[in-house]
C-alpha atoms as a PDB file:
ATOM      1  CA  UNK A   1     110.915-131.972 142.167  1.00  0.00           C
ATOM      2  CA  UNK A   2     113.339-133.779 139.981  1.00  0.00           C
ATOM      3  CA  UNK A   3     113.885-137.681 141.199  1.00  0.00           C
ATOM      4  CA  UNK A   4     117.335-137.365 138.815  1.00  0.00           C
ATOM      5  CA  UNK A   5     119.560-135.630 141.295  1.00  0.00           C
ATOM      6  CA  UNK A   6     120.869-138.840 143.315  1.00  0.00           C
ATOM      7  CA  UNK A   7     122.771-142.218 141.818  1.00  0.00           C
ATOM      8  CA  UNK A   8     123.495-143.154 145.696  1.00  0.00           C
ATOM      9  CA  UNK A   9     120.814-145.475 146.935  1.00  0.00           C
ATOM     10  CA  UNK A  10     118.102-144.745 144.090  1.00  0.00           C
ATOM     11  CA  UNK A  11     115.836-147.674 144.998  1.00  0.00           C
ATOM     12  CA  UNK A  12     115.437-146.175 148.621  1.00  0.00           C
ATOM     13  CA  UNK A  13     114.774-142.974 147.253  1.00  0.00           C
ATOM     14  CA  UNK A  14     112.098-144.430 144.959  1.00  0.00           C
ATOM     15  CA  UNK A  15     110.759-146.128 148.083  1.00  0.00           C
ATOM     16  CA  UNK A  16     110.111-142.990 149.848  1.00  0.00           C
ATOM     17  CA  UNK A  17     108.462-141.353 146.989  1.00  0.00           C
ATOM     18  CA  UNK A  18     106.310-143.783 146.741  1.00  0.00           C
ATOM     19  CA  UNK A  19     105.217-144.155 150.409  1.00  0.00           C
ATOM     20  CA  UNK A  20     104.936-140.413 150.313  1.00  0.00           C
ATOM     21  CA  UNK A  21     102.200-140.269 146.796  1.00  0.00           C
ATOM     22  CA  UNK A  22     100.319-143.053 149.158  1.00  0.00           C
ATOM     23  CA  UNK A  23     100.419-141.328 152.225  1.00  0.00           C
ATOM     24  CA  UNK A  24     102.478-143.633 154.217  1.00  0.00           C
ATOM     25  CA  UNK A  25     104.291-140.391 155.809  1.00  0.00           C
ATOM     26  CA  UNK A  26     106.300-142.696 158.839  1.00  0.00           C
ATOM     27  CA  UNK A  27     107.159-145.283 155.496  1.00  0.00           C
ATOM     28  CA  UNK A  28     108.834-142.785 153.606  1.00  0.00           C
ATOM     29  CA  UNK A  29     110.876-141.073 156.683  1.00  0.00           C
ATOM     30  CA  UNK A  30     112.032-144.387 157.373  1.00  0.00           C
ATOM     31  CA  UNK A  31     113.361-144.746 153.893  1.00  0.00           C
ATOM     32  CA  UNK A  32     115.089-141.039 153.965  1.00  0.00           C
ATOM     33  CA  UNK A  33     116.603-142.389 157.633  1.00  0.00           C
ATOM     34  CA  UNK A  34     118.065-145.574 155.840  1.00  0.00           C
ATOM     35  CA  UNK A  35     119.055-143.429 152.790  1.00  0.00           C
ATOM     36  CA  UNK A  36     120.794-140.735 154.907  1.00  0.00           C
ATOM     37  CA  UNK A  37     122.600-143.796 157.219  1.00  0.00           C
ATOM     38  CA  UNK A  38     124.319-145.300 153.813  1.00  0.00           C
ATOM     39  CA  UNK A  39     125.578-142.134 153.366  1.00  0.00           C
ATOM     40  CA  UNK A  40     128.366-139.424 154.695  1.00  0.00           C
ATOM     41  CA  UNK A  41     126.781-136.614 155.789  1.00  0.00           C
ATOM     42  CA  UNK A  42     127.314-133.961 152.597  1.00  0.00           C
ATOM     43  CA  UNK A  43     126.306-137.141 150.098  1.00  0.00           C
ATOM     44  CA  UNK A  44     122.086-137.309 150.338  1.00  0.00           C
ATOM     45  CA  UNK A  45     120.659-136.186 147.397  1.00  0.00           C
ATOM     46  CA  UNK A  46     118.310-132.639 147.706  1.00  0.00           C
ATOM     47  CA  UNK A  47     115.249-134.763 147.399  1.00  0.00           C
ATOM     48  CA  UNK A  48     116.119-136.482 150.400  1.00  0.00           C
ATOM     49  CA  UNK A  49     115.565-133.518 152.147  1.00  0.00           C
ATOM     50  CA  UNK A  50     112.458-132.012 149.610  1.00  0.00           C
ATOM     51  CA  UNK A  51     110.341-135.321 150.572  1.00  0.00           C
ATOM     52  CA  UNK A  52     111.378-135.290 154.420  1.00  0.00           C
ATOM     53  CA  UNK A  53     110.152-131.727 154.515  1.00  0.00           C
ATOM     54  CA  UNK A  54     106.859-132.584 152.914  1.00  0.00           C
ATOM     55  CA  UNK A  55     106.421-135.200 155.578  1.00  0.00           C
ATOM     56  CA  UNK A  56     107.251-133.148 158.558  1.00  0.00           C
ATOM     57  CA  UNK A  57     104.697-130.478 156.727  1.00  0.00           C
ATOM     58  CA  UNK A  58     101.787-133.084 156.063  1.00  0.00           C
ATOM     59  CA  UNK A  59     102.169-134.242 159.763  1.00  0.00           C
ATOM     60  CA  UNK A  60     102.069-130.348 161.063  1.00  0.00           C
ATOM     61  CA  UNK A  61     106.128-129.910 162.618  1.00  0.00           C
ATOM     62  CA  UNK A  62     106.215-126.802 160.842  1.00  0.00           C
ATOM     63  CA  UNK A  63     109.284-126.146 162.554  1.00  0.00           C
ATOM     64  CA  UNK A  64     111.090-129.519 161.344  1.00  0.00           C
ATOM     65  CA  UNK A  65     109.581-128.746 157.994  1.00  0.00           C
ATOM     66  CA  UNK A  66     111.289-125.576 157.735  1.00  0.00           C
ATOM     67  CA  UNK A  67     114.593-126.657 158.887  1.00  0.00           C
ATOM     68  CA  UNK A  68     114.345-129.639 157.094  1.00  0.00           C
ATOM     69  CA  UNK A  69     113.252-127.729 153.339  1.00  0.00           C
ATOM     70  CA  UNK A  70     115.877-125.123 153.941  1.00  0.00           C
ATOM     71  CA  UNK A  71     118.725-127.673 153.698  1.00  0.00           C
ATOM     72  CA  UNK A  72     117.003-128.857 150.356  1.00  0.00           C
ATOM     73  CA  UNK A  73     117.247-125.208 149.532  1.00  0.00           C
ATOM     74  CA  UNK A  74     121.046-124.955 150.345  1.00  0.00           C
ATOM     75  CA  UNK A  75     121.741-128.111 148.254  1.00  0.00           C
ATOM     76  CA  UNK A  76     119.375-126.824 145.207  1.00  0.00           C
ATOM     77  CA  UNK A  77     118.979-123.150 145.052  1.00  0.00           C
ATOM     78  CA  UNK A  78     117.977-123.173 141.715  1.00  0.00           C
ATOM     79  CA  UNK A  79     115.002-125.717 141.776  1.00  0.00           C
ATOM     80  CA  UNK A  80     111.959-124.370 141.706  1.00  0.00           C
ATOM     81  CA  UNK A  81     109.886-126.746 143.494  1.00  0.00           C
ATOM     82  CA  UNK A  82     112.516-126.575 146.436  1.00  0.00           C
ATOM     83  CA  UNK A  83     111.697-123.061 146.792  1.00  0.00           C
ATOM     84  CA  UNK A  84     107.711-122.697 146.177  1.00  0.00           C
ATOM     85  CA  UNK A  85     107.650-125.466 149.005  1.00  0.00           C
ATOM     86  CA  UNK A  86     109.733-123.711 151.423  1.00  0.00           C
ATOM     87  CA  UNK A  87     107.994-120.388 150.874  1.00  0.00           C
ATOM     88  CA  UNK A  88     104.654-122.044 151.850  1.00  0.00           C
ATOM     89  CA  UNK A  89     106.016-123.811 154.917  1.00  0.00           C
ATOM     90  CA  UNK A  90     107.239-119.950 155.829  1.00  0.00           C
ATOM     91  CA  UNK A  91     103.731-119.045 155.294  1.00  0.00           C
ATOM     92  CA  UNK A  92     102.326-121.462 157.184  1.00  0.00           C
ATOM     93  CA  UNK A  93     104.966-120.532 159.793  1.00  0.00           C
ATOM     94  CA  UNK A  94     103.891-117.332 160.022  1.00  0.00           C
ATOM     95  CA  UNK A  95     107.120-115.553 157.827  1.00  0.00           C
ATOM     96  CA  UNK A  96     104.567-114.202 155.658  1.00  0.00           C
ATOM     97  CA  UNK A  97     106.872-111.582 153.914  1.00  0.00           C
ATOM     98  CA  UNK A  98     109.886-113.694 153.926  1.00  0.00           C
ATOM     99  CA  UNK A  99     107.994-116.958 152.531  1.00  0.00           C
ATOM    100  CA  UNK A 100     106.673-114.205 149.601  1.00  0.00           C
ATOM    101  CA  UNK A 101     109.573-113.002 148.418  1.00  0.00           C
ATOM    102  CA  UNK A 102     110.886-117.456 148.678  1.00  0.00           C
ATOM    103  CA  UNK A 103     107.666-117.720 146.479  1.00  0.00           C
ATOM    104  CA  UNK A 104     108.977-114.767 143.784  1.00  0.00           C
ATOM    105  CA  UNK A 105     112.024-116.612 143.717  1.00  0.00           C
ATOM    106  CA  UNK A 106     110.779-119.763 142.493  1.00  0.00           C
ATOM    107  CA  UNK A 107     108.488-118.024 140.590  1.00  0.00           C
ATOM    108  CA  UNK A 108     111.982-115.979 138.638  1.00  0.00           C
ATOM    109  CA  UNK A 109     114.435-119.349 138.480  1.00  0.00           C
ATOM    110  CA  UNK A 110     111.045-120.930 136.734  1.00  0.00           C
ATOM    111  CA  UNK A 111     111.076-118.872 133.705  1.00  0.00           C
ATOM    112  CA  UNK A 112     107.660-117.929 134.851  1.00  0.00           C
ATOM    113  CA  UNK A 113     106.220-120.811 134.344  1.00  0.00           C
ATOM    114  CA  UNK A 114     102.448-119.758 135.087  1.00  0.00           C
ATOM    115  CA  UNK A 115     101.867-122.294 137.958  1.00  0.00           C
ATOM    116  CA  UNK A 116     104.635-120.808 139.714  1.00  0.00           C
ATOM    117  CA  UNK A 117     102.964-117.208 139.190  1.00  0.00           C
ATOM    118  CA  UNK A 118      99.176-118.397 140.214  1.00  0.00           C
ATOM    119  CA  UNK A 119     100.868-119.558 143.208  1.00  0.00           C
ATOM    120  CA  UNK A 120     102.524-116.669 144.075  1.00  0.00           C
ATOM    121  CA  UNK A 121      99.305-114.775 143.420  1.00  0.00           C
ATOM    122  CA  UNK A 122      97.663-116.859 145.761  1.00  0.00           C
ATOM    123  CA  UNK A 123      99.201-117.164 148.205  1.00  0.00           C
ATOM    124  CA  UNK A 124      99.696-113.207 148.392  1.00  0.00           C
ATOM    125  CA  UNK A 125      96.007-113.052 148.470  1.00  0.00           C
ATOM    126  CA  UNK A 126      95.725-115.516 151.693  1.00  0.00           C
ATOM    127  CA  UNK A 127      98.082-113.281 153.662  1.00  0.00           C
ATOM    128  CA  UNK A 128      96.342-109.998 152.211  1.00  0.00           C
ATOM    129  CA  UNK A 129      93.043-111.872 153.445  1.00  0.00           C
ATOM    130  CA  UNK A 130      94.412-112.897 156.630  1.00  0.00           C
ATOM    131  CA  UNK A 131      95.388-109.504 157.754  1.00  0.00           C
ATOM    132  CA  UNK A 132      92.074-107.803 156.624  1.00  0.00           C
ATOM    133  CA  UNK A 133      93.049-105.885 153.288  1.00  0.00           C
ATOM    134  CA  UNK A 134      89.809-107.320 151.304  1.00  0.00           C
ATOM    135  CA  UNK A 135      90.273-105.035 148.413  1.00  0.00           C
ATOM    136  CA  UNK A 136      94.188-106.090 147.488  1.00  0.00           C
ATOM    137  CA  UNK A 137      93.225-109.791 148.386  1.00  0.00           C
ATOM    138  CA  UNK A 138      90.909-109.718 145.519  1.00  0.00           C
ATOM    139  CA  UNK A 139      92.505-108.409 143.244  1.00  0.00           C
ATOM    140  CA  UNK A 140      95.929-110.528 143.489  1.00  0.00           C
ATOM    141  CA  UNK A 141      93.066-113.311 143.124  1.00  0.00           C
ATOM    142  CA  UNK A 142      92.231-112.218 140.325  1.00  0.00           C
ATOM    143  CA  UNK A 143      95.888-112.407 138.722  1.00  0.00           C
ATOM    144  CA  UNK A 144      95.970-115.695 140.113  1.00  0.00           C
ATOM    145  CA  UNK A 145      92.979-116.624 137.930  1.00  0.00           C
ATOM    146  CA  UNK A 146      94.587-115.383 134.637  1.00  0.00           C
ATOM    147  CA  UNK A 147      97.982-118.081 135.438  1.00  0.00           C
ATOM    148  CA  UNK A 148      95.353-120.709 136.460  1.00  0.00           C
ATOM    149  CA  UNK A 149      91.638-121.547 136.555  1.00  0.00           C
ATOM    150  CA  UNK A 150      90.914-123.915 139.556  1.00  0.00           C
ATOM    151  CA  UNK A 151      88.187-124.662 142.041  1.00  0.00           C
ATOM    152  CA  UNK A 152      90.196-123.623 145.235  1.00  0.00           C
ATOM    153  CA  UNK A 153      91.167-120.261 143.240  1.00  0.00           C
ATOM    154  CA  UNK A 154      87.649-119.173 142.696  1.00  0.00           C
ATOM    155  CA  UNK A 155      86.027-120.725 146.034  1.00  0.00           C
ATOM    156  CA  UNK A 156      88.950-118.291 147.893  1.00  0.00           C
ATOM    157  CA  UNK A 157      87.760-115.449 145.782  1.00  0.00           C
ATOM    158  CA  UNK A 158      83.835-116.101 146.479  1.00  0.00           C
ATOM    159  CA  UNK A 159      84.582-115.987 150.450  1.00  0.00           C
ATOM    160  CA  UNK A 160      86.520-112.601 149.710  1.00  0.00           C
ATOM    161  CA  UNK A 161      84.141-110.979 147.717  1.00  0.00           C
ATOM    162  CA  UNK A 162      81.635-112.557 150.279  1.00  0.00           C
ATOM    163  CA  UNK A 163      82.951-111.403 153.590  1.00  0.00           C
ATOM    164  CA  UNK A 164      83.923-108.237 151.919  1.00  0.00           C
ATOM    165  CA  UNK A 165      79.951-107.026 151.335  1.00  0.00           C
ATOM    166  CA  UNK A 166      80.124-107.654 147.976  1.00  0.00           C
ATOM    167  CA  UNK A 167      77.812-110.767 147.226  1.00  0.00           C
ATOM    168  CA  UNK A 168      76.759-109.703 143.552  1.00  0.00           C
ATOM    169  CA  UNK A 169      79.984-109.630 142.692  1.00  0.00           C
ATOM    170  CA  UNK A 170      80.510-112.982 144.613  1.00  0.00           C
ATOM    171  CA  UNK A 171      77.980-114.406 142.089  1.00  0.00           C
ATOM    172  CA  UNK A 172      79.203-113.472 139.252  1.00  0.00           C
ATOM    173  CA  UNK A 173      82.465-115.383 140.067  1.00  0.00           C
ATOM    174  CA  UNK A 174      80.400-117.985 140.978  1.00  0.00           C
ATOM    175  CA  UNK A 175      78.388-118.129 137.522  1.00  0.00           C
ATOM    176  CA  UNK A 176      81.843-118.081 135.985  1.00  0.00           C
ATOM    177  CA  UNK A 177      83.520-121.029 138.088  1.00  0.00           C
ATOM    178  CA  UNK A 178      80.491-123.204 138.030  1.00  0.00           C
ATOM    179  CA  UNK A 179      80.676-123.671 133.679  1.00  0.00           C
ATOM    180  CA  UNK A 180      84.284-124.962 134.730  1.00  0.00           C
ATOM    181  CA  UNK A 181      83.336-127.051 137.409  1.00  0.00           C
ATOM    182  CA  UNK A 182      79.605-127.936 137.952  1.00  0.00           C
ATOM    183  CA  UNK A 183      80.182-131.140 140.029  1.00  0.00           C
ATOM    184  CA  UNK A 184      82.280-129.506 142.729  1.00  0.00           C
ATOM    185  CA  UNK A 185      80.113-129.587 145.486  1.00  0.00           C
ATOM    186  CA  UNK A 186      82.881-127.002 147.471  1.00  0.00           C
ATOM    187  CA  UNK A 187      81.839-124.303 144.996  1.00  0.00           C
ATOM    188  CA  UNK A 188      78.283-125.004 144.887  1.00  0.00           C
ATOM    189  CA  UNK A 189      78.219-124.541 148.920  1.00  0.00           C
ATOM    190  CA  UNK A 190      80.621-120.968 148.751  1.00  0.00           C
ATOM    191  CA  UNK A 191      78.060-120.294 146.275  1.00  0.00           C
ATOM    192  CA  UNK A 192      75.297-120.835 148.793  1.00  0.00           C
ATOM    193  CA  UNK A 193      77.059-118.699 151.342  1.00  0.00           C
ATOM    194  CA  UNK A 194      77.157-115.774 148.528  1.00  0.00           C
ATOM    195  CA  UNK A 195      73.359-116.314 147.835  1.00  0.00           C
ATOM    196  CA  UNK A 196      72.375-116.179 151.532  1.00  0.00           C
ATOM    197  CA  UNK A 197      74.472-112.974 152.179  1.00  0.00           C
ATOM    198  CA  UNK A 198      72.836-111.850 149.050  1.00  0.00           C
ATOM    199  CA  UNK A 199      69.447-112.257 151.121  1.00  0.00           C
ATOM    200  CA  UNK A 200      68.630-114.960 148.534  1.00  0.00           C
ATOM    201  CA  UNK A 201      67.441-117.500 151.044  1.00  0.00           C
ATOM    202  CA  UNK A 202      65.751-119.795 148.594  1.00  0.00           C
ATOM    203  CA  UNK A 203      68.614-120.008 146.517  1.00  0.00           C
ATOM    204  CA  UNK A 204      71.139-120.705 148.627  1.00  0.00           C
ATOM    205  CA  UNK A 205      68.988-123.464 150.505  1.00  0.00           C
ATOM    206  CA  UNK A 206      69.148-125.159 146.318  1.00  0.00           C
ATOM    207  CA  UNK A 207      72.789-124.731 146.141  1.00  0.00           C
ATOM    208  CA  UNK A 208      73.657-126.384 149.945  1.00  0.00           C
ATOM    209  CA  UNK A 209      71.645-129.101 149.045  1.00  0.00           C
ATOM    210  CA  UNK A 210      72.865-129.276 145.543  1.00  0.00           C
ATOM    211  CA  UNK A 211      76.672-129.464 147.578  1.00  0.00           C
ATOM    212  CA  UNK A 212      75.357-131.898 149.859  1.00  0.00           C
ATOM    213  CA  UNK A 213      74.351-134.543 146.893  1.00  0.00           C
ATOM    214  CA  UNK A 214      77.828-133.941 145.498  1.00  0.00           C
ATOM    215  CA  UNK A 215      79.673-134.487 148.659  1.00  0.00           C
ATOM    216  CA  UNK A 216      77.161-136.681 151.010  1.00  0.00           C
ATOM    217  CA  UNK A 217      79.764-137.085 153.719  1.00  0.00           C
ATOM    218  CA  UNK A 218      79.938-133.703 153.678  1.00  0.00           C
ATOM    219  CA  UNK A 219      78.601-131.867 156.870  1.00  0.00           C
ATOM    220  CA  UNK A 220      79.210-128.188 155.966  1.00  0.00           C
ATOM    221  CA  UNK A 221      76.224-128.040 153.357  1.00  0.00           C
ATOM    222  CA  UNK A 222      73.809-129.357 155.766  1.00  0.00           C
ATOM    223  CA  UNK A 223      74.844-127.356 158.594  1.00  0.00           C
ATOM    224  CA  UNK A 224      74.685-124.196 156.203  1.00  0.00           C
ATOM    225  CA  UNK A 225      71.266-125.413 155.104  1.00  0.00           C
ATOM    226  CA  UNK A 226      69.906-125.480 158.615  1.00  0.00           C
ATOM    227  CA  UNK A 227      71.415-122.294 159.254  1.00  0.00           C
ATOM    228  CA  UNK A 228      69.144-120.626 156.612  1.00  0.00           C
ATOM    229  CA  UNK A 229      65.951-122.125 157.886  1.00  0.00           C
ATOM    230  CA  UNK A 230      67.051-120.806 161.075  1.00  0.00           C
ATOM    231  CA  UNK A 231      67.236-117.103 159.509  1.00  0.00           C
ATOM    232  CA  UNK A 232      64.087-117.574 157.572  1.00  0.00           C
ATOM    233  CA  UNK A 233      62.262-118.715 160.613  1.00  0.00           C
ATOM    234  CA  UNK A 234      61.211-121.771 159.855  1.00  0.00           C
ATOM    235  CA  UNK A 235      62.027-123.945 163.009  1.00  0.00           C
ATOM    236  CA  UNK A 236      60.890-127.246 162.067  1.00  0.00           C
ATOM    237  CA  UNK A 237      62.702-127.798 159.157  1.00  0.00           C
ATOM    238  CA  UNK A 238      66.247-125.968 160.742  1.00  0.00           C
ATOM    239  CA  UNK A 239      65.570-128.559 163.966  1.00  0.00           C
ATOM    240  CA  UNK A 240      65.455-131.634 162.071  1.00  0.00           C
ATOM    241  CA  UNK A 241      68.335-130.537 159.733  1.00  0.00           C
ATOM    242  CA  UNK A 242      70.183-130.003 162.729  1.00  0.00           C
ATOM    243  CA  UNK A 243      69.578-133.024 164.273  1.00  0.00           C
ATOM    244  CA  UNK A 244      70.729-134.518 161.120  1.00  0.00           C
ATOM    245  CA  UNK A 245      74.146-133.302 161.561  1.00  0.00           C
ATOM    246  CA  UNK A 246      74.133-134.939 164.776  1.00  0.00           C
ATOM    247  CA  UNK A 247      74.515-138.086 163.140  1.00  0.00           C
ATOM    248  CA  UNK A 248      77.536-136.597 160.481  1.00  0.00           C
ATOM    249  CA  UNK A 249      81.068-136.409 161.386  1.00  0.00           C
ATOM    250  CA  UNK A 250      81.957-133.092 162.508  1.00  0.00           C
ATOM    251  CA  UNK A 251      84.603-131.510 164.759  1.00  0.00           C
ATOM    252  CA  UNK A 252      83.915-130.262 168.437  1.00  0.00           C
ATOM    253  CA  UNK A 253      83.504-126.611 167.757  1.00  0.00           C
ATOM    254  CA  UNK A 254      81.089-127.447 165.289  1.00  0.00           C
ATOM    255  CA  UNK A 255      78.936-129.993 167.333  1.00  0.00           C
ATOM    256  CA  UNK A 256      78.991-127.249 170.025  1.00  0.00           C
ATOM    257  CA  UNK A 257      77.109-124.703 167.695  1.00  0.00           C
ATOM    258  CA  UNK A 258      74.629-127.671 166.700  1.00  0.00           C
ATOM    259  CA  UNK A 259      73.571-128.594 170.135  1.00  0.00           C
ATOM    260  CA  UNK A 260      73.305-125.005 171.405  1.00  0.00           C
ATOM    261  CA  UNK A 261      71.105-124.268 168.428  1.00  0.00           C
ATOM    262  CA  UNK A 262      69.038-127.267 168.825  1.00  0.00           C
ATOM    263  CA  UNK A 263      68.399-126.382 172.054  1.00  0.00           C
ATOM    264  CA  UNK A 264      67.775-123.203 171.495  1.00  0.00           C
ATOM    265  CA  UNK A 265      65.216-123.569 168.886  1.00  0.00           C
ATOM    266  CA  UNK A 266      63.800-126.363 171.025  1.00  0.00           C
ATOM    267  CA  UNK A 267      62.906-123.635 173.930  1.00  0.00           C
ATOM    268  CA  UNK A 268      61.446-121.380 171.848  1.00  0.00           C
ATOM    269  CA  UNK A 269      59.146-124.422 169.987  1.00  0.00           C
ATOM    270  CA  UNK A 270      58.215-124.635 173.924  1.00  0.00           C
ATOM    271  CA  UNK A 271      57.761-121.068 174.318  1.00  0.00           C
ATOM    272  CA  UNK A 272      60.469-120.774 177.010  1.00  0.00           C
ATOM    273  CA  UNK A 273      62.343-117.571 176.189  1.00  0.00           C
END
C-alpha cells in the first residue's frame, strides 16, 4: 500500500506504520484515532483505513476488519493492495465467492502483476480445499506455483495431494520444494506426513526429526514422530516421545490427544486392555 496518498498529519501516519511492521497493533490504532481526530471526517487518507483494517484483522474482529477495509476500498478502488486485503478478510469471513472475485479484481487493476495472480490462485485452492474438491484444489495450486515458488505454496499442496490418497505424488512435490528450501523445517514435517501415508515409516520418523532440529520449539514434529512409533508398534520409544511433548508448548486439544495416548499405551505396557 502506497504511504504517498496523505500530506495531512504524515508523521502520525508514519507512526502507525511503524507500530504496525513491529507489532504494536493497540500503538498504531491509537495513532489512526489521533490521525482521524485532526481531521474532518471525508479528509483521512485511504491508508488510514488500509492499516486500521490490518489491525482489526491481526487481532481477529473480522467483522471490524471488513467494515473498516471496505472504506479503504471506497476511498481507493483502484489500489491493488486495498483490494487483495479486503478479499482475504471476505475469505476469512466466510464470503468465499465474493472475497474471489475482490481477489480477481486486484489481480486486473495490477496489470497482473504475478503476486497478485499466485494469490488469487491460492487462495482459490484454500476454499476448493475447504469444501472438499481435492482434485480442482490442486490444480489451482499448481498455477499458483508457476506466479510464485514459496514454502507455504508447496507445504498447502503436499497436505492436498496427501489427504487426497495421493502420497507419491505428494513426494514428488516434496523432492521439488525441498532444493528450494532445505532448512524449512515446515516442509520437512508435511514431508513426513506424505512419507508416513506413503507407509514409509522409517522415513518419515528422519524427516520429523530432521523438522524438529530446524524448528526445536516446535511441537508438531515430535508429536508426529511419536505418532509413528505408535503405528509401528513400538511403545517405548512413542511413550517417552510423548512424554516429551509434555514438557513443549502446545494447545489444549493437542495436550488432550497426548495424555489420552500416554495413557493408553501405558495400560497396554501393563497389559490392562
Amino acid at each position: 500500500m502506497s504511504e504517498t496518498t496523505s500530506t495531512a498529519e504524515p508523521d502520525l501516519l508514519a507512526d502507525a506504520v511503524e507500530c504496525f511492521d513491529h507489532g504494536r497493533l493497540d500503538a498504531c490504532l491509537e495513532h489512526i484515532v489521533q490521525l482521524k481526530a485532526g481531521l474532518a471526517p471525508e479528509d483521512p487518507p485511504a491508508d488510514a483505513f488500509y492499516f486500521e483494517a490490518l489491525c482489526y484483522r491481526r487481532k481477529g474482529d473480522l467483522g471490524r476488519a471488513l467494515a473498516t477495509m471496505a472504506r479503504a476500498v471506497e476511498m481507493a478502488p483502484e489500489e491493488a493492495d486495498v483490494l487483495l486485503e479486503h478479499g482475504l478478510i471476505m475469505i476469512e469471513s466466510g464470503r468465499v465467492q465474493e472475497g474471489l472475485d475482490v481477489l480477481r479484481q486486484a489481480v486486473h487493476v495490477s496489470g497482473h502483476d504475478p503476486v497478485y495472480r499466485h494469490e488469487l490462485y491460492l487462495q482459490n485452492a484454500l476454499a476448493l480445499y475447504s469444501e472438499g474438491f481435492m482434485e480442482a484444489a490442486a490444480l489451482s495450486l499448481r498455477k499458483a506455483l508457476k506466479f510464485s515458488e514459496d514454502p507455504d505454496t508447496y507445504r498447502v499442496q503436499i497436505q492436498v495431494l496427501t489427504e487426497w490418497g495421493r502420497p507419491e505424488e505428494a513426494l514428488e512435490v516434496v523432492a521439488e520444494a525441498q532444493t528450494k528450501f532445505p532448512r524449512d523445517g515446515a516442509l520437512h514435517h508435511i514431508a513426513g506426513l506424505a512419507l508416513a501415508a506413503a507407509r514409509r515409516p522409517y522415513e518419515a520418523a528422519q524427516a520429523f526429526v530432521r523438522a524438529y532440529e530446524l524448528g526445536p520449539g516446535n511441537v508438531d514434529p515430535v508429536h508426529s514422530l511419536a505418532l509413528v512409533f505408535e503405528s509401528a508398534g513400538d511403545v517405548h520409544r512413542a511413550l517417552e516421545t510423548l512424554e516429551r511433548c509434555l514438557g513443549m508448548q502446545m494447545d489444549e486439544v493437542m495436550r488432550e490427544d497426548v495424555l489420552q495416548r500416554i495413557s493408553r499405551i501405558r495400560a497396554k505396557m501393563m497389559g490392562v486392555e
